[in-house]
C-alpha atoms as a PDB file:
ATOM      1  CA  UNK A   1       3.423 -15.211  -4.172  1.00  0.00           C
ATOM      2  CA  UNK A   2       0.735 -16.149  -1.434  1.00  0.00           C
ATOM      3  CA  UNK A   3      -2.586 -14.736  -1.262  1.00  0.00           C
ATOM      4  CA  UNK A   4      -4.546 -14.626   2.091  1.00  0.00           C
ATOM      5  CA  UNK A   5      -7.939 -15.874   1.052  1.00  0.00           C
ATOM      6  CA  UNK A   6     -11.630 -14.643   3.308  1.00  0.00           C
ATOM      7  CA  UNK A   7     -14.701 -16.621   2.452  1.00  0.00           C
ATOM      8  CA  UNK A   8     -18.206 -15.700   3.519  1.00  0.00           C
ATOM      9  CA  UNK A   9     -19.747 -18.857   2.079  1.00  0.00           C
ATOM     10  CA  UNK A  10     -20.102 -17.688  -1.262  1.00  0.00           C
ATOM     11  CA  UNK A  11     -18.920 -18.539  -4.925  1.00  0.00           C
ATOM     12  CA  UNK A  12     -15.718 -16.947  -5.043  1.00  0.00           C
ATOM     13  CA  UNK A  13     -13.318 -13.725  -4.113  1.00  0.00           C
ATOM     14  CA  UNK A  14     -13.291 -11.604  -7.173  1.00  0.00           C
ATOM     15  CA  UNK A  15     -12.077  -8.626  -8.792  1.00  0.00           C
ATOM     16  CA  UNK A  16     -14.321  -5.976  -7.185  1.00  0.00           C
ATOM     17  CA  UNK A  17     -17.104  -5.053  -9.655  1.00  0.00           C
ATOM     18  CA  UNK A  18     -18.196  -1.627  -8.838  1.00  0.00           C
ATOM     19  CA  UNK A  19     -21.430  -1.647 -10.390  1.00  0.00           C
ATOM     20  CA  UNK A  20     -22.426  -4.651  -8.136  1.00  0.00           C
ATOM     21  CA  UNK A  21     -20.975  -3.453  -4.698  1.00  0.00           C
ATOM     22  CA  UNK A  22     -22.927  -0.002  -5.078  1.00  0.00           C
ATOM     23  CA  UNK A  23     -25.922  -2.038  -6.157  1.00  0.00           C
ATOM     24  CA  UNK A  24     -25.441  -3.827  -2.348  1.00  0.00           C
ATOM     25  CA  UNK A  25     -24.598  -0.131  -0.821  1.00  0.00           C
ATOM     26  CA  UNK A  26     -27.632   1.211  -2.809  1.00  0.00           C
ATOM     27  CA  UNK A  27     -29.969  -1.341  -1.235  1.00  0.00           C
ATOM     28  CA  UNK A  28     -29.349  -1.509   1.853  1.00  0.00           C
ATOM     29  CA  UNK A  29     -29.293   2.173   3.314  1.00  0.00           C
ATOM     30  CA  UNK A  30     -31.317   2.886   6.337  1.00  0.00           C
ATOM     31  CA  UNK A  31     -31.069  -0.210   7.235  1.00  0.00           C
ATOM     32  CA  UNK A  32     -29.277  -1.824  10.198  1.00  0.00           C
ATOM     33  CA  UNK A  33     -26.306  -3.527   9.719  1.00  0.00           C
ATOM     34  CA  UNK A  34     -23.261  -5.339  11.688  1.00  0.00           C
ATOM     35  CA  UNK A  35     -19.885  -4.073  10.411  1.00  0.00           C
ATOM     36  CA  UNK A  36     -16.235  -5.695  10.967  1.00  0.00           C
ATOM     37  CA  UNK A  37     -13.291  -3.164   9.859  1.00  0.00           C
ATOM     38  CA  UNK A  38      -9.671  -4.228   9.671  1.00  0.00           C
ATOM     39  CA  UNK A  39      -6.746  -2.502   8.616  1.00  0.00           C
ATOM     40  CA  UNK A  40      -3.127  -3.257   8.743  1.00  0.00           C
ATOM     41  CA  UNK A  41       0.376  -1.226   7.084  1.00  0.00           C
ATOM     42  CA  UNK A  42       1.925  -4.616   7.455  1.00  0.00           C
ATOM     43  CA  UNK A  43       2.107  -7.427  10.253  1.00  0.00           C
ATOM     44  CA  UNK A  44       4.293  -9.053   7.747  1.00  0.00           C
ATOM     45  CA  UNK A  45       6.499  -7.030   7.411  1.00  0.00           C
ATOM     46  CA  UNK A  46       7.717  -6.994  11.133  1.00  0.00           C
ATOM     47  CA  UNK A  47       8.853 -10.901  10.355  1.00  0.00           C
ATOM     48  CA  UNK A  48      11.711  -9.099   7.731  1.00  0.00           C
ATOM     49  CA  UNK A  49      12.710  -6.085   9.931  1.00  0.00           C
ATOM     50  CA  UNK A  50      11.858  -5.823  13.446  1.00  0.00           C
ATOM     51  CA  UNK A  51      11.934  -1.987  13.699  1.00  0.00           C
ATOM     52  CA  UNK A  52       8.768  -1.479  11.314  1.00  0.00           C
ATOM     53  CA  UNK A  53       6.285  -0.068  13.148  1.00  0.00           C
ATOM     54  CA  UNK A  54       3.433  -1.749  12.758  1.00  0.00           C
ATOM     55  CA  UNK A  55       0.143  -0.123  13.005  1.00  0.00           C
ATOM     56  CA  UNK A  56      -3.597  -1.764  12.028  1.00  0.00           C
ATOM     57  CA  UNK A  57      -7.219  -1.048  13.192  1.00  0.00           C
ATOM     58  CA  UNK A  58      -9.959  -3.641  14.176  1.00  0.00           C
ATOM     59  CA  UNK A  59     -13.575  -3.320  15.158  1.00  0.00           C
ATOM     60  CA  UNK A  60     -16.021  -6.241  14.908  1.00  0.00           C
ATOM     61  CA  UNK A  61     -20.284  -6.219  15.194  1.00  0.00           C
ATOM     62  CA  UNK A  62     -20.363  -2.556  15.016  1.00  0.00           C
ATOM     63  CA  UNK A  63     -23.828  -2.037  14.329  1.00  0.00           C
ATOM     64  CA  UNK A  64     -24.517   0.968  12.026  1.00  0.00           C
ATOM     65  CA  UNK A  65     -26.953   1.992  10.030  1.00  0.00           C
ATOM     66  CA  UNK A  66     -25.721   4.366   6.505  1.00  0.00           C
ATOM     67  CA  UNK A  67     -28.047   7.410   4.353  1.00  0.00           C
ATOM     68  CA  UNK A  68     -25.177   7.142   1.955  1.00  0.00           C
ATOM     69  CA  UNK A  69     -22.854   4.093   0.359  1.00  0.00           C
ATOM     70  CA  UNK A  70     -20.614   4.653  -2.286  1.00  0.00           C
ATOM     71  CA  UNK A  71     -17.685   3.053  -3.944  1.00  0.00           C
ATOM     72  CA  UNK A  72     -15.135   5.005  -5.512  1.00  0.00           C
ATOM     73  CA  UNK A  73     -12.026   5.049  -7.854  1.00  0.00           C
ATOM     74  CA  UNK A  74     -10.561   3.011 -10.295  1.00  0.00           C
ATOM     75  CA  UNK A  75      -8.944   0.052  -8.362  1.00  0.00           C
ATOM     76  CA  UNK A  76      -8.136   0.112  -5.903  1.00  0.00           C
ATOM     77  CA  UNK A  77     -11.694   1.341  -4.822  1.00  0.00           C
ATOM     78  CA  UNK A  78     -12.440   3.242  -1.640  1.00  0.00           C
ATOM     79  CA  UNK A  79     -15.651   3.176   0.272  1.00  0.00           C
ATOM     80  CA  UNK A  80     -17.988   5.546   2.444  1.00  0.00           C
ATOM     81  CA  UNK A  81     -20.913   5.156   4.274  1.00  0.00           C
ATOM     82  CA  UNK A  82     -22.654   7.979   5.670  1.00  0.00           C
ATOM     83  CA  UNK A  83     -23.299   7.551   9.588  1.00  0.00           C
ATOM     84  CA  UNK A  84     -25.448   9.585  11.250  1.00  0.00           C
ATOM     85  CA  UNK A  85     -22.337  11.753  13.255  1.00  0.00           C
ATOM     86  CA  UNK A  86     -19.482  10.991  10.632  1.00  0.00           C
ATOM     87  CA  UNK A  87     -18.376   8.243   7.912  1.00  0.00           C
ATOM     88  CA  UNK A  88     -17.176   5.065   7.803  1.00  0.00           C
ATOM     89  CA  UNK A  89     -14.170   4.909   5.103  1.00  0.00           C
ATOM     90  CA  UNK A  90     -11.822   1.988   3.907  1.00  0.00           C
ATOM     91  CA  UNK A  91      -9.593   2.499   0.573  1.00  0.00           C
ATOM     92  CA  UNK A  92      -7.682  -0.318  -1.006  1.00  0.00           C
ATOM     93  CA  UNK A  93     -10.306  -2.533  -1.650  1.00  0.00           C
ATOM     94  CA  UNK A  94      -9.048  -5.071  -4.645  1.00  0.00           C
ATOM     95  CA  UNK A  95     -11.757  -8.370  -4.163  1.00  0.00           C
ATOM     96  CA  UNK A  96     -15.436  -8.925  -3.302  1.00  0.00           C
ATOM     97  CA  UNK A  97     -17.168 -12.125  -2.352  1.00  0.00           C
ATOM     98  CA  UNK A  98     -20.997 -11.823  -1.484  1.00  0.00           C
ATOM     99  CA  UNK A  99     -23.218 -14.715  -0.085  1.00  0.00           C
ATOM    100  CA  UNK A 100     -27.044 -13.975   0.957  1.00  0.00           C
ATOM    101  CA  UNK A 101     -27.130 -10.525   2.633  1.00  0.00           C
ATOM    102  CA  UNK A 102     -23.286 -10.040   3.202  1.00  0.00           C
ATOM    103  CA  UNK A 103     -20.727  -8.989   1.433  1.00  0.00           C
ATOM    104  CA  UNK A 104     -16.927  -8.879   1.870  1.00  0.00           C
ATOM    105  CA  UNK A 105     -14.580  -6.195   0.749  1.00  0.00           C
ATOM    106  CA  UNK A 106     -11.245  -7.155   1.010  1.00  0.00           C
ATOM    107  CA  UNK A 107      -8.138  -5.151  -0.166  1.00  0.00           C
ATOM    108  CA  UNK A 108      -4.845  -6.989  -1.138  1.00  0.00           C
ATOM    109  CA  UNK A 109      -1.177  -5.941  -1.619  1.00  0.00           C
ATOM    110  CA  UNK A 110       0.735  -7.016  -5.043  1.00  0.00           C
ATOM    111  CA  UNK A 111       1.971 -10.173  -2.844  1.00  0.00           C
ATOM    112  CA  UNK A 112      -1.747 -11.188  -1.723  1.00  0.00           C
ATOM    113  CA  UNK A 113      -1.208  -9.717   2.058  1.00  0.00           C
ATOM    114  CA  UNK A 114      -4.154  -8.670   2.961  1.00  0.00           C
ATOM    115  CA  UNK A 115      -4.230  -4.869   3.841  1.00  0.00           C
ATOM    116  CA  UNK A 116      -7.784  -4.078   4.426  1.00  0.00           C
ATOM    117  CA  UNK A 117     -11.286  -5.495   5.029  1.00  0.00           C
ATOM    118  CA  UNK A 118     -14.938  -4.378   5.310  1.00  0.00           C
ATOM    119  CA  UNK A 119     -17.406  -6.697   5.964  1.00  0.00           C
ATOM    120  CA  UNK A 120     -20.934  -6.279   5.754  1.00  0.00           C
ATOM    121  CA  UNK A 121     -24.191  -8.097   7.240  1.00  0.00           C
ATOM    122  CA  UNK A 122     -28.032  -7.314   8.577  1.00  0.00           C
ATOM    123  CA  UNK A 123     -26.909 -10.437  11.202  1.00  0.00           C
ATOM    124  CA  UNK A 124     -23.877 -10.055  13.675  1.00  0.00           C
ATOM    125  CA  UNK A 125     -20.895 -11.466  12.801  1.00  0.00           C
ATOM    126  CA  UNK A 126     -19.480 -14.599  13.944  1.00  0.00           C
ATOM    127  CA  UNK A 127     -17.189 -13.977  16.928  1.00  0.00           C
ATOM    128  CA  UNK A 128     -14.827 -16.957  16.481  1.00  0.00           C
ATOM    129  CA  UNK A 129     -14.014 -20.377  15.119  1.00  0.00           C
ATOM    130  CA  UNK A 130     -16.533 -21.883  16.947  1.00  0.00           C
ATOM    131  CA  UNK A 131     -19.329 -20.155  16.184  1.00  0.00           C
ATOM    132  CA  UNK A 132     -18.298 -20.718  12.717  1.00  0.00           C
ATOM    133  CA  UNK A 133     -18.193 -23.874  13.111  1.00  0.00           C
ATOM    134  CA  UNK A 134     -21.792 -24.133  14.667  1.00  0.00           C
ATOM    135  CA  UNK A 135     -23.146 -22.070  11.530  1.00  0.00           C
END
């Protein structure tokens, strides 16, 4: 068993805690925000069997701004932010991590594939390894 790990800077990737990620949702509506959403049914599994059809979704330093944030179900936990023309939904989310004002949802498969992400920030998002680096 692997597990693919996403760090923000902070303590640790946890067990989401519901009460704390709607505390974060609860405290930041109306205010702007920079969004990265990933999905993916399974890069991985295209290594094992060549005709799975892979499928995943990507968007980086979307800048939104939410009336609504809630976290729902019982693990694995969904979320929704209300736009101002629609929502902004992930489900599967298994771990947290959240450093300063961000906060990474992350959802993992039974192996420790990652599956799903949502990350959150009032700064944009660092576009690649270097400007990690320089942070």
């Amino acid at each position: 068993m692997f597990r693919v790990i996403l760090s923000i800077g902070g303590t640790d990737v946890k067990a989401i805690q519901p009460d704390h990620i709607q505390h974060y949702l609860d405290s930041h509506v109306a205010t702007p925000l920079f969004v990265h959403v990933e999905t993916t049914n399974g890069a991985y599994a295209t290594h094992n069997d060549p005709d799975f059809h892979n499928a995943g979704m990507f968007i980086r330093n979307a800048k939104i701004e939410y009336s609504i944030g809630q976290i729902k179900g019982n693990g694995p936990y969904r979320v929704g932010l209300k736009l101002d023309h629609g929502w902004l939904y992930v489900e599967g989310l298994t771990d947290y991590e959240m450093h300063e004002e961000q906060l990474l949802l992350a959802g993992h498969d039974r192996l420790g594939r990652l599956a799903c992400a949502l990350h959150i920030d009032i700064k944009p998002l660092p576009q690649g390894a270097s400007e990690v680096e320089n942070q």
